[in-house]
C-alpha atoms as a PDB file:
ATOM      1  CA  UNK A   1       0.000   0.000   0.000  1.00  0.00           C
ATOM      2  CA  UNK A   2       1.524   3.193  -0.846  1.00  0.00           C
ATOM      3  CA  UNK A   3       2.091   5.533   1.973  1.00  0.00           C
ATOM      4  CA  UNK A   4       0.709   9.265   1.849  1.00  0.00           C
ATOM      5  CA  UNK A   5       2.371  12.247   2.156  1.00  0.00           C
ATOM      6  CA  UNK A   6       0.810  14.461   4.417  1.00  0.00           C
ATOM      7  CA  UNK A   7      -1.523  12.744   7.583  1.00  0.00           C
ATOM      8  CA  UNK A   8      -4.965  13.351   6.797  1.00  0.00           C
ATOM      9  CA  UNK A   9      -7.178  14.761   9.711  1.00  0.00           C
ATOM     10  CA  UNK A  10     -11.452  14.323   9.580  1.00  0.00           C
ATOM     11  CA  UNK A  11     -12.982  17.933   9.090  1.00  0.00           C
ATOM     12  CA  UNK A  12     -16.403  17.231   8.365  1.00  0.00           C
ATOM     13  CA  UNK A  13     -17.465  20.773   7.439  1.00  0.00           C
ATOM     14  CA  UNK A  14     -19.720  21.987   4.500  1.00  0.00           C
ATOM     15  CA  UNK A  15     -17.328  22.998   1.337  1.00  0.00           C
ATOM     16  CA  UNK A  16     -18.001  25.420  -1.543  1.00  0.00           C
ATOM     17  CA  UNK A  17     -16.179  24.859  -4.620  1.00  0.00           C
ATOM     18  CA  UNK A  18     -16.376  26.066  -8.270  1.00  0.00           C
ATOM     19  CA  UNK A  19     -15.526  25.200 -11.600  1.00  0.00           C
ATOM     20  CA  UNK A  20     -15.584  27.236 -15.118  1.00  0.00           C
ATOM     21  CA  UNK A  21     -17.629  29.627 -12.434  1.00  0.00           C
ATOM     22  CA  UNK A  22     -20.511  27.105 -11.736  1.00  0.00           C
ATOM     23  CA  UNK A  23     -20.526  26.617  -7.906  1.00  0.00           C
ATOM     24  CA  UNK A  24     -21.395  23.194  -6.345  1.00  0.00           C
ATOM     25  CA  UNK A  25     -21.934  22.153  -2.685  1.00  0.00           C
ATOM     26  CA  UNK A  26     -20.035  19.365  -0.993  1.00  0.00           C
ATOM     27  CA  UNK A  27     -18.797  18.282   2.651  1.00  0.00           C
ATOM     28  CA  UNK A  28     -15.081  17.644   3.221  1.00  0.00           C
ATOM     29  CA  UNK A  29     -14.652  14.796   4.764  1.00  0.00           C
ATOM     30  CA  UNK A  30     -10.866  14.819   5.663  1.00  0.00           C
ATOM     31  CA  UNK A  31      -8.033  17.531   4.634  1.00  0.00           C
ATOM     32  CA  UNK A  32      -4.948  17.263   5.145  1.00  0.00           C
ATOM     33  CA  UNK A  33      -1.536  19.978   3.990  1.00  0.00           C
ATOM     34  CA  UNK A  34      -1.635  18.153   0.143  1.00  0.00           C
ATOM     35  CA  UNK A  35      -5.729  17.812  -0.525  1.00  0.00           C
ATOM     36  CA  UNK A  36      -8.911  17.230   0.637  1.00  0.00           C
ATOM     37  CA  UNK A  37     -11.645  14.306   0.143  1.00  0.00           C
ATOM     38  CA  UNK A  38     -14.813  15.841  -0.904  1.00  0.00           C
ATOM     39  CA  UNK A  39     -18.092  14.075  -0.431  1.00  0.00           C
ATOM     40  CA  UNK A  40     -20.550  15.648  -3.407  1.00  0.00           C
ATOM     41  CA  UNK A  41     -23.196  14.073  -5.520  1.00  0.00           C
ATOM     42  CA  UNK A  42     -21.924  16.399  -8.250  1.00  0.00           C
ATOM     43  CA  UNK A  43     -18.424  14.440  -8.398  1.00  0.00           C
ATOM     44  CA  UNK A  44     -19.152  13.092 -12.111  1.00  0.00           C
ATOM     45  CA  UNK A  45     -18.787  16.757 -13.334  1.00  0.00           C
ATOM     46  CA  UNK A  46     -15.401  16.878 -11.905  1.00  0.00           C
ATOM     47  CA  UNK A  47     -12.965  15.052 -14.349  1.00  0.00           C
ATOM     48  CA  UNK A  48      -9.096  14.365 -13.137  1.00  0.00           C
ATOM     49  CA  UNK A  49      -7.233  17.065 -14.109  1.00  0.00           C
ATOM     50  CA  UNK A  50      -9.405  20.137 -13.757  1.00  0.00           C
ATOM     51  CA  UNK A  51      -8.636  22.158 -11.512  1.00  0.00           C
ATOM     52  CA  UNK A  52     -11.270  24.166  -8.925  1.00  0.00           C
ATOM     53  CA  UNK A  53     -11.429  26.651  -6.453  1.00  0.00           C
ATOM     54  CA  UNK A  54     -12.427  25.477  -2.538  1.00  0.00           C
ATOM     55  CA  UNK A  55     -14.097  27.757  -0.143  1.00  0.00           C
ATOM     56  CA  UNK A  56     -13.368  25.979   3.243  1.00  0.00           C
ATOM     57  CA  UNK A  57     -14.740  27.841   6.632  1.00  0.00           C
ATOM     58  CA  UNK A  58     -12.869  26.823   9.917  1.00  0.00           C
ATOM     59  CA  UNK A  59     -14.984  26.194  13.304  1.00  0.00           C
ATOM     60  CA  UNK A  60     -14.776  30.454  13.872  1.00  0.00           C
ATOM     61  CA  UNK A  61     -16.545  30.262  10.362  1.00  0.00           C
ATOM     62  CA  UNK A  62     -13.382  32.263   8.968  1.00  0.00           C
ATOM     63  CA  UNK A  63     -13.379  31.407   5.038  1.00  0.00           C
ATOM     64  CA  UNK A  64     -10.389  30.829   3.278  1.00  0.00           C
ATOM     65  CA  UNK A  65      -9.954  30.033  -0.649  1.00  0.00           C
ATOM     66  CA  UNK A  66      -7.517  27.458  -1.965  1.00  0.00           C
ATOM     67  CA  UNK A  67      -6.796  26.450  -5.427  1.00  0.00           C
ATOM     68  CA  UNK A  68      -6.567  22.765  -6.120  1.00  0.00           C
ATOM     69  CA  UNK A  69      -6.659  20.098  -8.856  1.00  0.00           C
ATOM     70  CA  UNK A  70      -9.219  17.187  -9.047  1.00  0.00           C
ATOM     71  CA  UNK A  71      -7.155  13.726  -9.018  1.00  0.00           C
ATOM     72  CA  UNK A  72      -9.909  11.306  -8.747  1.00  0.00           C
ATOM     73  CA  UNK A  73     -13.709  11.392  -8.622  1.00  0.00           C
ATOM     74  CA  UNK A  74     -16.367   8.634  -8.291  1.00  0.00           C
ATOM     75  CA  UNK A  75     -20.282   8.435  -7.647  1.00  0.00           C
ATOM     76  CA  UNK A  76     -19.739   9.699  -4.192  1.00  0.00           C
ATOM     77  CA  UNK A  77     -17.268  12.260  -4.195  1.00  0.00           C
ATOM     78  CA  UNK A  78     -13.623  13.272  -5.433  1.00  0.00           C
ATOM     79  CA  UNK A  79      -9.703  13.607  -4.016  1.00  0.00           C
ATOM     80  CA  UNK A  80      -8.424  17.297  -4.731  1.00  0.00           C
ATOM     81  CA  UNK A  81      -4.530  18.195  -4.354  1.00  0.00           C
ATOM     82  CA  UNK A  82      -3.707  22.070  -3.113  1.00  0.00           C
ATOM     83  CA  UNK A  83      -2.112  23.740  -5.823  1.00  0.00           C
ATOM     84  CA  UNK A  84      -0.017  27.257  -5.014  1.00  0.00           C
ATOM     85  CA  UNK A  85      -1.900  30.252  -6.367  1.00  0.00           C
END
């Protein structure tokens, strides 16, 4: 089994993300430094290799906006890897 890179930690908080400006609704459920895991039944209009923009809140509901790249997606959700802006 091929180890990861960064140690993934369970968020479990309501995501915002767009693509080609159409924005979808999702739930992360874990994030780590690299990517996140998003749980979306809008996953089959994310393709590997297009890349999206994530609006993640934090538990003081701060928002921040990170730039990342779809690497997988199946009927329940899709794998996303930070990208620098």
């Amino acid at each position: 089994m091929k180890q990861r890179k960064h140690q993934r930690n369970i968020y479990n908080r309501k995501v915002t993300f767009a693509r080609e400006s159409i924005q979808y609704v999702g739930m992360i459920d874990n994030i780590s430094t690299g990517g996140v895991h998003v749980i979306t039944d809008q996953a089959a209009d994310m393709p590997a290799g297009e890349a999206i923009t994530l609006i993640l809140s934090n538990a003081e509901k701060e928002k921040t906006t990170r730039n990342a790249v779809i690497i997988w997606a199946d009927a329940t959700g899709f794998g996303a890897e930070f990208i620098s802006s």
